[in-house]
C-alpha atoms as a PDB file:
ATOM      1  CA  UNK A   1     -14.375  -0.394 -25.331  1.00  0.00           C
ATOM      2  CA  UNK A   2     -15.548   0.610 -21.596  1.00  0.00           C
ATOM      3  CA  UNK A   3     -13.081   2.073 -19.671  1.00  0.00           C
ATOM      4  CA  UNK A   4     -11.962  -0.259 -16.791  1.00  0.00           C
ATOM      5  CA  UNK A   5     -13.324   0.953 -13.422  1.00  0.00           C
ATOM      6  CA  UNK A   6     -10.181   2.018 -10.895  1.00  0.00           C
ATOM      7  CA  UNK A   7     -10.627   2.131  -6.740  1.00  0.00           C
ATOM      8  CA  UNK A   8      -8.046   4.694  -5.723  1.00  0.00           C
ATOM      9  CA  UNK A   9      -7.167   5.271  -2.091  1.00  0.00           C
ATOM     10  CA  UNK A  10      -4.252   5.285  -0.070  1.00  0.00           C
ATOM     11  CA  UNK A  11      -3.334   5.735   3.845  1.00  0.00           C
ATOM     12  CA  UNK A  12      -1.205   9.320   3.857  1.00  0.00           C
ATOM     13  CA  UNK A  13      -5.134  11.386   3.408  1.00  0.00           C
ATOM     14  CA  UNK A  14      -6.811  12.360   0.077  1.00  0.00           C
ATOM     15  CA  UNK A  15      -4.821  15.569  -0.257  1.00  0.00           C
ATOM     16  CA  UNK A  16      -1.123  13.592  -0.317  1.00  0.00           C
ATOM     17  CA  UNK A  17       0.686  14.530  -3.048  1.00  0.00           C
ATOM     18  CA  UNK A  18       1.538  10.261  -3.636  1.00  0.00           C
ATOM     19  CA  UNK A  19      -2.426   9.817  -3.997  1.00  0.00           C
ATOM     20  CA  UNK A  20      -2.477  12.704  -6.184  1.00  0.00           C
ATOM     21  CA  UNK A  21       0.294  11.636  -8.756  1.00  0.00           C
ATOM     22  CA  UNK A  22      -1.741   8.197  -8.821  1.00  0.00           C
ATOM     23  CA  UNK A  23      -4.807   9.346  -9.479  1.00  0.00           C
ATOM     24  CA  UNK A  24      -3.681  11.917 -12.706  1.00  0.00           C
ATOM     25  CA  UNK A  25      -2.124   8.429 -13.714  1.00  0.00           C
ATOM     26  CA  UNK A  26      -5.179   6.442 -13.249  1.00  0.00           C
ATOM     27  CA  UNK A  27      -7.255   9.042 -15.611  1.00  0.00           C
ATOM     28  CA  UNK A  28      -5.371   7.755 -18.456  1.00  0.00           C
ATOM     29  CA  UNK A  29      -6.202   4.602 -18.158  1.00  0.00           C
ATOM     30  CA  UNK A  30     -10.011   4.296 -17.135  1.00  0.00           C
ATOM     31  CA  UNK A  31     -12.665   5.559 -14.736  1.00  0.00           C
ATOM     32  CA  UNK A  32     -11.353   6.519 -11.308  1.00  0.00           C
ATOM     33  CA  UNK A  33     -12.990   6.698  -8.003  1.00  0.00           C
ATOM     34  CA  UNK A  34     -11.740   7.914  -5.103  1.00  0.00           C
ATOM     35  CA  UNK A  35     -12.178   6.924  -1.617  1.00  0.00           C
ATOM     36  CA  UNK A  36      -9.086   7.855   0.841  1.00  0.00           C
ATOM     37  CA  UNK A  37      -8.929   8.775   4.424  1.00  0.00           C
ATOM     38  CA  UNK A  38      -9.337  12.186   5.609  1.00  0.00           C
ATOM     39  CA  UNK A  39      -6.028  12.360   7.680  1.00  0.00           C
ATOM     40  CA  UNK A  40      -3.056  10.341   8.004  1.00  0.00           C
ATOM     41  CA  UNK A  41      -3.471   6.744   8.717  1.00  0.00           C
ATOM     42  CA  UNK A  42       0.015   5.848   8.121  1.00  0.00           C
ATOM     43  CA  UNK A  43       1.387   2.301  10.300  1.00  0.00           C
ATOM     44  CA  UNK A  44      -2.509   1.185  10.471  1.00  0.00           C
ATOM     45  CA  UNK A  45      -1.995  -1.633   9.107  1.00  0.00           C
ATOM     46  CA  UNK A  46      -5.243  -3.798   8.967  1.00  0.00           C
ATOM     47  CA  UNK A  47      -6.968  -1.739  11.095  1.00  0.00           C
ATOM     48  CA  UNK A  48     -10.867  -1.688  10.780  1.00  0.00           C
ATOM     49  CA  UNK A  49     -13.249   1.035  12.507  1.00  0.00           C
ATOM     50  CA  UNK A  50     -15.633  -0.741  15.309  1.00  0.00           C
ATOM     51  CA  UNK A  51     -16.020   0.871  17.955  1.00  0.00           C
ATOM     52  CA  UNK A  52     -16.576   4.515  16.483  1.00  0.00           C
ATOM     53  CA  UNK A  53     -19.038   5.703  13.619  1.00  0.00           C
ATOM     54  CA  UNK A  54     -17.646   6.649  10.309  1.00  0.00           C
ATOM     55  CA  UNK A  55     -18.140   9.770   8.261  1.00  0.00           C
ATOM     56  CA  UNK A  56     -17.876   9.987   4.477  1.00  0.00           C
ATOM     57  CA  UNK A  57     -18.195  13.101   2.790  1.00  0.00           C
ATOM     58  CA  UNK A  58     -18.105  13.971  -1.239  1.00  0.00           C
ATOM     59  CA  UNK A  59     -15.370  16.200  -2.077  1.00  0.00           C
ATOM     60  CA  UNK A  60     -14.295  18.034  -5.163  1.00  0.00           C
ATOM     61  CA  UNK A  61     -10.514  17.891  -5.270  1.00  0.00           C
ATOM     62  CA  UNK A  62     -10.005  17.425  -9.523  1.00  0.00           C
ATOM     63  CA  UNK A  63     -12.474  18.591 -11.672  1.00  0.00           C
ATOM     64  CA  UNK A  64     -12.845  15.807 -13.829  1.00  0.00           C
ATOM     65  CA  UNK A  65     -13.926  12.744 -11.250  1.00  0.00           C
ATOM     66  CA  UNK A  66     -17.286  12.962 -10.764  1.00  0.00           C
ATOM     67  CA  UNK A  67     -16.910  10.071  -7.317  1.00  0.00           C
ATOM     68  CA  UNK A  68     -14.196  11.583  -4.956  1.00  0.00           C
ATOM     69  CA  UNK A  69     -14.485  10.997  -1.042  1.00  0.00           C
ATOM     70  CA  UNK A  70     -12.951  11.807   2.302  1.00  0.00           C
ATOM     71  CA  UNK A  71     -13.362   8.796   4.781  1.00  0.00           C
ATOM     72  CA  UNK A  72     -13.050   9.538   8.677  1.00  0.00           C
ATOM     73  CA  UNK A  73     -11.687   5.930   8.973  1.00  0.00           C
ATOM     74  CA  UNK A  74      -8.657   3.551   8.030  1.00  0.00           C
ATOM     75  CA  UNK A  75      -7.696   2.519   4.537  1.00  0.00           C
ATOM     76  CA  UNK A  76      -9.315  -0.717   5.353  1.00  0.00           C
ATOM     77  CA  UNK A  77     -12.312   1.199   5.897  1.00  0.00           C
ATOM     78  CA  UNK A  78     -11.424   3.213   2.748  1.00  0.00           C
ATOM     79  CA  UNK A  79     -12.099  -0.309   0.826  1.00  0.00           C
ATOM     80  CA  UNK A  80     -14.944  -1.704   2.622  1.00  0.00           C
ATOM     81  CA  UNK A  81     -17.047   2.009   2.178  1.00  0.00           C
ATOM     82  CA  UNK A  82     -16.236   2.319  -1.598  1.00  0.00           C
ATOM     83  CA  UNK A  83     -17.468  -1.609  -2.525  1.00  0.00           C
ATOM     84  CA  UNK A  84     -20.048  -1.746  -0.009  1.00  0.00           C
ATOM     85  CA  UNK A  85     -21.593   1.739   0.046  1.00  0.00           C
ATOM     86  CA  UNK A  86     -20.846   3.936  -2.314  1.00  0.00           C
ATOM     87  CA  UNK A  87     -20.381   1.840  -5.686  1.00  0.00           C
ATOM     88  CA  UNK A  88     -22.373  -1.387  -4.390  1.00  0.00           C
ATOM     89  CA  UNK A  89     -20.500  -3.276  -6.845  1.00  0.00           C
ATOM     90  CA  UNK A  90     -16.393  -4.742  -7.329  1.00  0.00           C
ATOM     91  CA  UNK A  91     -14.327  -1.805  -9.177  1.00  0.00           C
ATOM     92  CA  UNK A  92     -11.969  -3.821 -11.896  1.00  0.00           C
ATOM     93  CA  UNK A  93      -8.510  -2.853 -10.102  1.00  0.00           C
ATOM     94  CA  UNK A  94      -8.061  -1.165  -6.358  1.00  0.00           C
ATOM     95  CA  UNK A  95      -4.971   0.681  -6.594  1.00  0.00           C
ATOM     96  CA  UNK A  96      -3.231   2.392  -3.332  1.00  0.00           C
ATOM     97  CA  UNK A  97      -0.526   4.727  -3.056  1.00  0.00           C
ATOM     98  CA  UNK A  98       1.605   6.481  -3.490  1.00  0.00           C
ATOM     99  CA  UNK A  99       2.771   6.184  -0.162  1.00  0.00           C
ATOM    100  CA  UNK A 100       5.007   8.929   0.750  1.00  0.00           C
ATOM    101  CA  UNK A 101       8.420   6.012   1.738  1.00  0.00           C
ATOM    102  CA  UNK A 102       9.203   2.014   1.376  1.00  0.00           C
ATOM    103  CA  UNK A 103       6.615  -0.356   2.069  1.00  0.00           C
ATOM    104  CA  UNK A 104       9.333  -3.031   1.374  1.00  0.00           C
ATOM    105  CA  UNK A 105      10.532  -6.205   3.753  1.00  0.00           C
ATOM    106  CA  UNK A 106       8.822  -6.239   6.846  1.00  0.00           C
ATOM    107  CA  UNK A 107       7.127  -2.451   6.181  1.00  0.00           C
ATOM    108  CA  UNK A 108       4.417  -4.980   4.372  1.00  0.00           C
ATOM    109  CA  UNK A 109       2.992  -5.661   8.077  1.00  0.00           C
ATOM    110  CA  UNK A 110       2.369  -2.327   8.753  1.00  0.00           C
ATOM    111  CA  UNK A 111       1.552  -0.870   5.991  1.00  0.00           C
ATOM    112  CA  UNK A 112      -1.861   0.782   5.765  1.00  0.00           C
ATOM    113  CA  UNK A 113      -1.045   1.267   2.164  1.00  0.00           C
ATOM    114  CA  UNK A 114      -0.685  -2.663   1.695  1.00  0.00           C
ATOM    115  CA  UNK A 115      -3.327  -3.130   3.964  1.00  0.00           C
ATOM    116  CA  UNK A 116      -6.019  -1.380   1.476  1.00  0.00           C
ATOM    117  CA  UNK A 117      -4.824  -3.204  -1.381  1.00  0.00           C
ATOM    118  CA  UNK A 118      -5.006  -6.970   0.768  1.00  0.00           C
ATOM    119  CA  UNK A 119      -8.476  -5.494   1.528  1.00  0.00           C
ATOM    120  CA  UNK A 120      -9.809  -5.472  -2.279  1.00  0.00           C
ATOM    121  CA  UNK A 121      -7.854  -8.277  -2.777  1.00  0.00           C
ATOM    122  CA  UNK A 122      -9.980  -9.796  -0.058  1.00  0.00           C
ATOM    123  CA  UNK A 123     -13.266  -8.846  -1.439  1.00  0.00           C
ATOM    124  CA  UNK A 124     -11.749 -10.797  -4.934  1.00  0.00           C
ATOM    125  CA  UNK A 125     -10.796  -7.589  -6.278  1.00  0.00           C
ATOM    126  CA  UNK A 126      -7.556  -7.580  -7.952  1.00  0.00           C
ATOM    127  CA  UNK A 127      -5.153  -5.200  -6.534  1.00  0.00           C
ATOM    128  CA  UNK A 128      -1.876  -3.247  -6.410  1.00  0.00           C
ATOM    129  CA  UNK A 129      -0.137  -1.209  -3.681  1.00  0.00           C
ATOM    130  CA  UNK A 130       2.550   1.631  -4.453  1.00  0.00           C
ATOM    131  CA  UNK A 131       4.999   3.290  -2.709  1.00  0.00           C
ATOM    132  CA  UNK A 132       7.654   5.181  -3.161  1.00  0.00           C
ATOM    133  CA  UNK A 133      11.571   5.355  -1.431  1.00  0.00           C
ATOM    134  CA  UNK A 134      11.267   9.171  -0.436  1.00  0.00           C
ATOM    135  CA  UNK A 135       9.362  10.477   2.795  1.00  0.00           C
ATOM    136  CA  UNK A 136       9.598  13.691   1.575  1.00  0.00           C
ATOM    137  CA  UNK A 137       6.296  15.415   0.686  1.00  0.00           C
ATOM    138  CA  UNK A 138       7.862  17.489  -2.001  1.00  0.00           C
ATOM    139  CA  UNK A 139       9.217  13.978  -3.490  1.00  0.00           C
ATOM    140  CA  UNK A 140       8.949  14.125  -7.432  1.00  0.00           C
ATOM    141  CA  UNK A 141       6.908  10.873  -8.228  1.00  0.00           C
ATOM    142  CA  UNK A 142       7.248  11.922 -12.080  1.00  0.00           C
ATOM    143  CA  UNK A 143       9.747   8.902 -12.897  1.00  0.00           C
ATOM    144  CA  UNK A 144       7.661   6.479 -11.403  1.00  0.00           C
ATOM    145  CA  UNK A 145       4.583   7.343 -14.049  1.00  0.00           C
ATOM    146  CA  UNK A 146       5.619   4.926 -17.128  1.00  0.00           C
ATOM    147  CA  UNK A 147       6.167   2.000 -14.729  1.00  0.00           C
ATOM    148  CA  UNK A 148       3.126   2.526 -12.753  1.00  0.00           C
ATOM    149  CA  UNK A 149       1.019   2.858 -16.246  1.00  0.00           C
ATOM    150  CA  UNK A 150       2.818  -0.188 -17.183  1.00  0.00           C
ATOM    151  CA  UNK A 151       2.403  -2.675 -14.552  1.00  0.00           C
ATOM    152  CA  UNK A 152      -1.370  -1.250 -13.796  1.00  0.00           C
ATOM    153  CA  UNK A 153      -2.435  -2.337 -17.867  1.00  0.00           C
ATOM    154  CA  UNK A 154      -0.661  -5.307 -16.960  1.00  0.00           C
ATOM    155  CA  UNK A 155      -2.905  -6.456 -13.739  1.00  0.00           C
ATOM    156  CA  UNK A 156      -5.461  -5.542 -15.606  1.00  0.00           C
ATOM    157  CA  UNK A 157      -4.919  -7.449 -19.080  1.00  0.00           C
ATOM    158  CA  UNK A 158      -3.216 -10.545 -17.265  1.00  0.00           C
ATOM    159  CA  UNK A 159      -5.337 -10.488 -13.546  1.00  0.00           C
ATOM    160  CA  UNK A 160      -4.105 -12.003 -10.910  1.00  0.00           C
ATOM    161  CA  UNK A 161      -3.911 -15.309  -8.934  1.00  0.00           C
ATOM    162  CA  UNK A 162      -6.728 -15.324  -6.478  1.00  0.00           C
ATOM    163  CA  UNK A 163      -5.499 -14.524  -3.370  1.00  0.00           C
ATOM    164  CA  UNK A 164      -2.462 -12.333  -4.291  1.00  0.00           C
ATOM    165  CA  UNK A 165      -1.993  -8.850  -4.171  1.00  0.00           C
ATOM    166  CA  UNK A 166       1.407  -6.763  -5.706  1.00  0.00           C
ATOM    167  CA  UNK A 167       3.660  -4.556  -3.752  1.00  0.00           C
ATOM    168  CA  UNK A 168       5.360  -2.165  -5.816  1.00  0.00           C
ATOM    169  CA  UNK A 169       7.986  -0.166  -4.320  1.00  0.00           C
ATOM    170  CA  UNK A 170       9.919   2.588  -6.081  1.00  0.00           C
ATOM    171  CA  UNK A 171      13.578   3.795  -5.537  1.00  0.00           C
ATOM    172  CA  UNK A 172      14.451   6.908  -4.711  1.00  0.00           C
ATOM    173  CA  UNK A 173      16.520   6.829  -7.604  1.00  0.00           C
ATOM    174  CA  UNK A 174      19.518   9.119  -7.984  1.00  0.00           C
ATOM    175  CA  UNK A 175      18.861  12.099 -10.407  1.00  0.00           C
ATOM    176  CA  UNK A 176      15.382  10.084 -11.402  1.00  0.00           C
ATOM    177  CA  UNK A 177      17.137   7.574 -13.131  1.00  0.00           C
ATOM    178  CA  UNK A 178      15.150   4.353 -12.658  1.00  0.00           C
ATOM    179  CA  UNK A 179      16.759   0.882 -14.074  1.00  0.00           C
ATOM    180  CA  UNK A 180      13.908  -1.281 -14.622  1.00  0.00           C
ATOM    181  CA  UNK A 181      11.624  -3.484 -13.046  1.00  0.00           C
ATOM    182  CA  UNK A 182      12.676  -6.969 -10.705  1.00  0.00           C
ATOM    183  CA  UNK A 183      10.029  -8.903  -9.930  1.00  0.00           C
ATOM    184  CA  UNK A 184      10.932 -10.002  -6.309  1.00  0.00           C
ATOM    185  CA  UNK A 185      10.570 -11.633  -3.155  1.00  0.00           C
ATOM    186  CA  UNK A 186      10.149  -9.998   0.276  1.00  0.00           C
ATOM    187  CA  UNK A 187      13.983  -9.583   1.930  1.00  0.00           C
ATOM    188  CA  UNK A 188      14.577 -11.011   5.279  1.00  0.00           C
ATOM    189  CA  UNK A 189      14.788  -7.439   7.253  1.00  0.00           C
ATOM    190  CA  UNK A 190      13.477  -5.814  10.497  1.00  0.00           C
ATOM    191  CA  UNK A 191      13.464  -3.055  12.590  1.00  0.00           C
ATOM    192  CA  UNK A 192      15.207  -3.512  15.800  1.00  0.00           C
ATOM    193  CA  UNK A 193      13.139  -1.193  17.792  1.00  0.00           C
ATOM    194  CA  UNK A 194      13.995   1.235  20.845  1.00  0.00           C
ATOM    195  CA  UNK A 195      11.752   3.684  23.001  1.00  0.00           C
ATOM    196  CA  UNK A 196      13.147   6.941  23.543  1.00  0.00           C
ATOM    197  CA  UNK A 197      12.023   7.374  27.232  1.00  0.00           C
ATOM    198  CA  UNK A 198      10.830  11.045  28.559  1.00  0.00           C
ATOM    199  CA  UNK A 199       9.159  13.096  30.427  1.00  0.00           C
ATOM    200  CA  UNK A 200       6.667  16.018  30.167  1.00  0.00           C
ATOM    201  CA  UNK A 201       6.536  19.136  32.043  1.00  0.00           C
ATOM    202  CA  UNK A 202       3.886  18.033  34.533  1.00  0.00           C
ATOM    203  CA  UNK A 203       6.299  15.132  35.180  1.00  0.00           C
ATOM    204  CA  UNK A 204       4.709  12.364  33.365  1.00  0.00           C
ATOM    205  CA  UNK A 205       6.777   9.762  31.310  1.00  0.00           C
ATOM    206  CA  UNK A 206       5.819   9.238  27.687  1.00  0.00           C
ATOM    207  CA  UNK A 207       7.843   7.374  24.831  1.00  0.00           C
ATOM    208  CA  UNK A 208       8.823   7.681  21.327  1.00  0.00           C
ATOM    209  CA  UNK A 209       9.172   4.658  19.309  1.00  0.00           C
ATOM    210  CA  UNK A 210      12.503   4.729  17.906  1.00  0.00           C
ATOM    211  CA  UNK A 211      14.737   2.312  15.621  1.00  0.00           C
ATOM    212  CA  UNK A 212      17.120   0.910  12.800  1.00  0.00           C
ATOM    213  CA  UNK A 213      16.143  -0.992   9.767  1.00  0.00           C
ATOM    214  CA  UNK A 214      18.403  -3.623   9.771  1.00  0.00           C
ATOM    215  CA  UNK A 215      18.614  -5.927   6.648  1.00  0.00           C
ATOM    216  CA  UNK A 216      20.662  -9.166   6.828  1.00  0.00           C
ATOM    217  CA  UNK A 217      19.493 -10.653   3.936  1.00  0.00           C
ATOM    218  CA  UNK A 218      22.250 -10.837   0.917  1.00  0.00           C
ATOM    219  CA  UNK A 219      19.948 -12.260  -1.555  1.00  0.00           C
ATOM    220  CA  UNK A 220      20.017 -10.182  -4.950  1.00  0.00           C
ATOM    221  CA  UNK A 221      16.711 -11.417  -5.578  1.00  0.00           C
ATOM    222  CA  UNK A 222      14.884  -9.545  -3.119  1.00  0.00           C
ATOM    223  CA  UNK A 223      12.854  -5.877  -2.608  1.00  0.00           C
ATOM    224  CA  UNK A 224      15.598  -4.272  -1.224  1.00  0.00           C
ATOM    225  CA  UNK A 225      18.478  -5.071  -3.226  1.00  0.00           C
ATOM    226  CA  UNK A 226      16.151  -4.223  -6.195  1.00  0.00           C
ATOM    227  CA  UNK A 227      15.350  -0.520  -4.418  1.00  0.00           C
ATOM    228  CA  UNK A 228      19.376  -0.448  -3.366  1.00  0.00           C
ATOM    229  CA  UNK A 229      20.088  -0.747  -7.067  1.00  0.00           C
ATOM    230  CA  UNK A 230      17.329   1.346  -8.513  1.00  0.00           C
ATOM    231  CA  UNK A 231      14.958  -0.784 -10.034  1.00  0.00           C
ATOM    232  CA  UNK A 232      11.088  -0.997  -9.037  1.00  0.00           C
ATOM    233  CA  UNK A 233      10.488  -4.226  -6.715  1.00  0.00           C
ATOM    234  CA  UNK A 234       7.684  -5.961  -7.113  1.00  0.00           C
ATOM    235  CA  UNK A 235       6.572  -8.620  -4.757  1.00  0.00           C
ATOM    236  CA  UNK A 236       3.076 -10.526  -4.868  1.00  0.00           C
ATOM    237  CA  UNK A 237       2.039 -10.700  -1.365  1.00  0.00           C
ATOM    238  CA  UNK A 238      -0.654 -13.784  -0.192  1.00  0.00           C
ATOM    239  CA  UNK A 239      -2.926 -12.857   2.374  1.00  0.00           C
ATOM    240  CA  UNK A 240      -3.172 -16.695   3.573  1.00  0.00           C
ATOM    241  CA  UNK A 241      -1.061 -16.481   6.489  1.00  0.00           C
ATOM    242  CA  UNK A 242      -0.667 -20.161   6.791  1.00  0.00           C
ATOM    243  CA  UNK A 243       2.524 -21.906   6.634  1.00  0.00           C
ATOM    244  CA  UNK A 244       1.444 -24.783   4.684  1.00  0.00           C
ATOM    245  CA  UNK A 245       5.408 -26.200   4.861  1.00  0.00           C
ATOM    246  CA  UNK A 246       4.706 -26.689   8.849  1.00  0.00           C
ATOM    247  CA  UNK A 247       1.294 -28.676   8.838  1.00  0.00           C
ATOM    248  CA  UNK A 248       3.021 -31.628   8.082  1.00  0.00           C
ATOM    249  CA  UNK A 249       5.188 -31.129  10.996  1.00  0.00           C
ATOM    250  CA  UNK A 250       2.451 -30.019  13.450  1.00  0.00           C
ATOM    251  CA  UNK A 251       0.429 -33.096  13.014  1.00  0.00           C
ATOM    252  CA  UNK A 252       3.501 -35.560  14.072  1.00  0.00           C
ATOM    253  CA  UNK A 253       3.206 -33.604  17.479  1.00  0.00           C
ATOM    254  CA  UNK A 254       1.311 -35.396  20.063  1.00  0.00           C
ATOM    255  CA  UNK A 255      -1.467 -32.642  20.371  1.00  0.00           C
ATOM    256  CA  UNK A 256      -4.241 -35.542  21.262  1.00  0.00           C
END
């Protein structure tokens, strides 16, 4: 049977160890092509390049992918590039990752990682985002590999529902024990943001963006009490932003 064909990209650059791991991964299971920025594009989230030109070049990071390129834009741009431009036709599954920490709860917003994989999903393609509970760059991603194979051949035999997209997040899971799999939905968390104030030798001010992820939400269905007790979340995000529950509502207003 032909081997299915597998976007890889991510938003921590092509040489991340996360994107990496995920690529050795997606060998197994069909034909890869790669297409990841060129630097880190971490916090993007839906970012698209307009106003400056983009740059693509072919690179020769592992041996045995033939299509492997460095992208001077966004993951976004990572997406639109590979369908558009370099394979001219829909891949079978976009996968993105590993992201070097959580893209769980509210981190979905941000996430250029997500933001790839809403991309493909977008262009009808369908799509999974990874990401991983360890900043570190020296994390070992090696427990995550059965689960990853696993719920990949699963997208892939099963599809999914047009318009969705799955956000996989991995534990950092004590002594890489890893407890299973919760399907989930998104917890009710935020970051309650600060800016750390200072100011440069020449006198001018500048800021840091600061903060605490705070989670309120004591649901034991959710991502984070899933990462909390070691299992792999996975949430299928919709990129139909509508609240469909408040239409109702809006139209008994007297907007007229």
């Amino acid at each position: 049977m032909k081997k299915p064909l597998i976007l890889v990209t991510n938003d921590d650059s092509i040489v991340a160890p996360g994107i990496r791991f995920l690529i050795d991964v997606m060998k197994e299971i069909g034909e890869v092509i790669v297409v990841a920025p060129d630097s880190p594009q971490s916090g993007m989230g839906h970012a698209i390049t307009i106003n400056n030109t983009l740059h693509i070049d072919k690179v020769n990071l592992d041996k045995e992918i033939e299509h492997e390129y460095s992208c001077s834009g966004t993951p976004v741009d990572c997406v639109k590039m590979a369908v558009h431009e370099i394979l001219k036709k829909k891949p079978d599954l976009c996968v993105s990752g590993i992201n070097h920490g959580s893209n769980s709860s509210i981190n979905v917003i941000y996430s250029g990682t997500m933001s790839a994989a809403v991309e493909a999903g977008i262009e009808g393609i369908p799509a999974i985002g990874f990401s991983h509970l360890d900043y570190s760059w020296e994390t070992n991603f090696e427990p995550t590999r059965e689960y990853v194979k696993k719920i990949t051949q699963e997208v892939l035999k099963n599809g999914l529902p047009e318009g969705v997209v799955l956000n996989v997040n991995f534990p950092k899971a004590s002594k890489g024990v890893i407890n299973g799999i919760k399907v989930c939905r998104q917890a009710k968390a935020m970051w309650v943001e600060e800016f750390d104030k200072r100011t440069n030798p020449q006198g001018k001010e500048y800021y840091w963006l600061t903060g605490e992820f705070v989670n309120k939400d004591e649901g034991e269905d959710t991502d984070e009490w899933a990462l909390e007790n070691n299992y792999v979340s996975v949430v299928p995000v919709q990129f139909d932003l509508t609240a469909h529950q408040v239409i109702k509502t809006l139209n008994n207003w007297d907007l007229k």
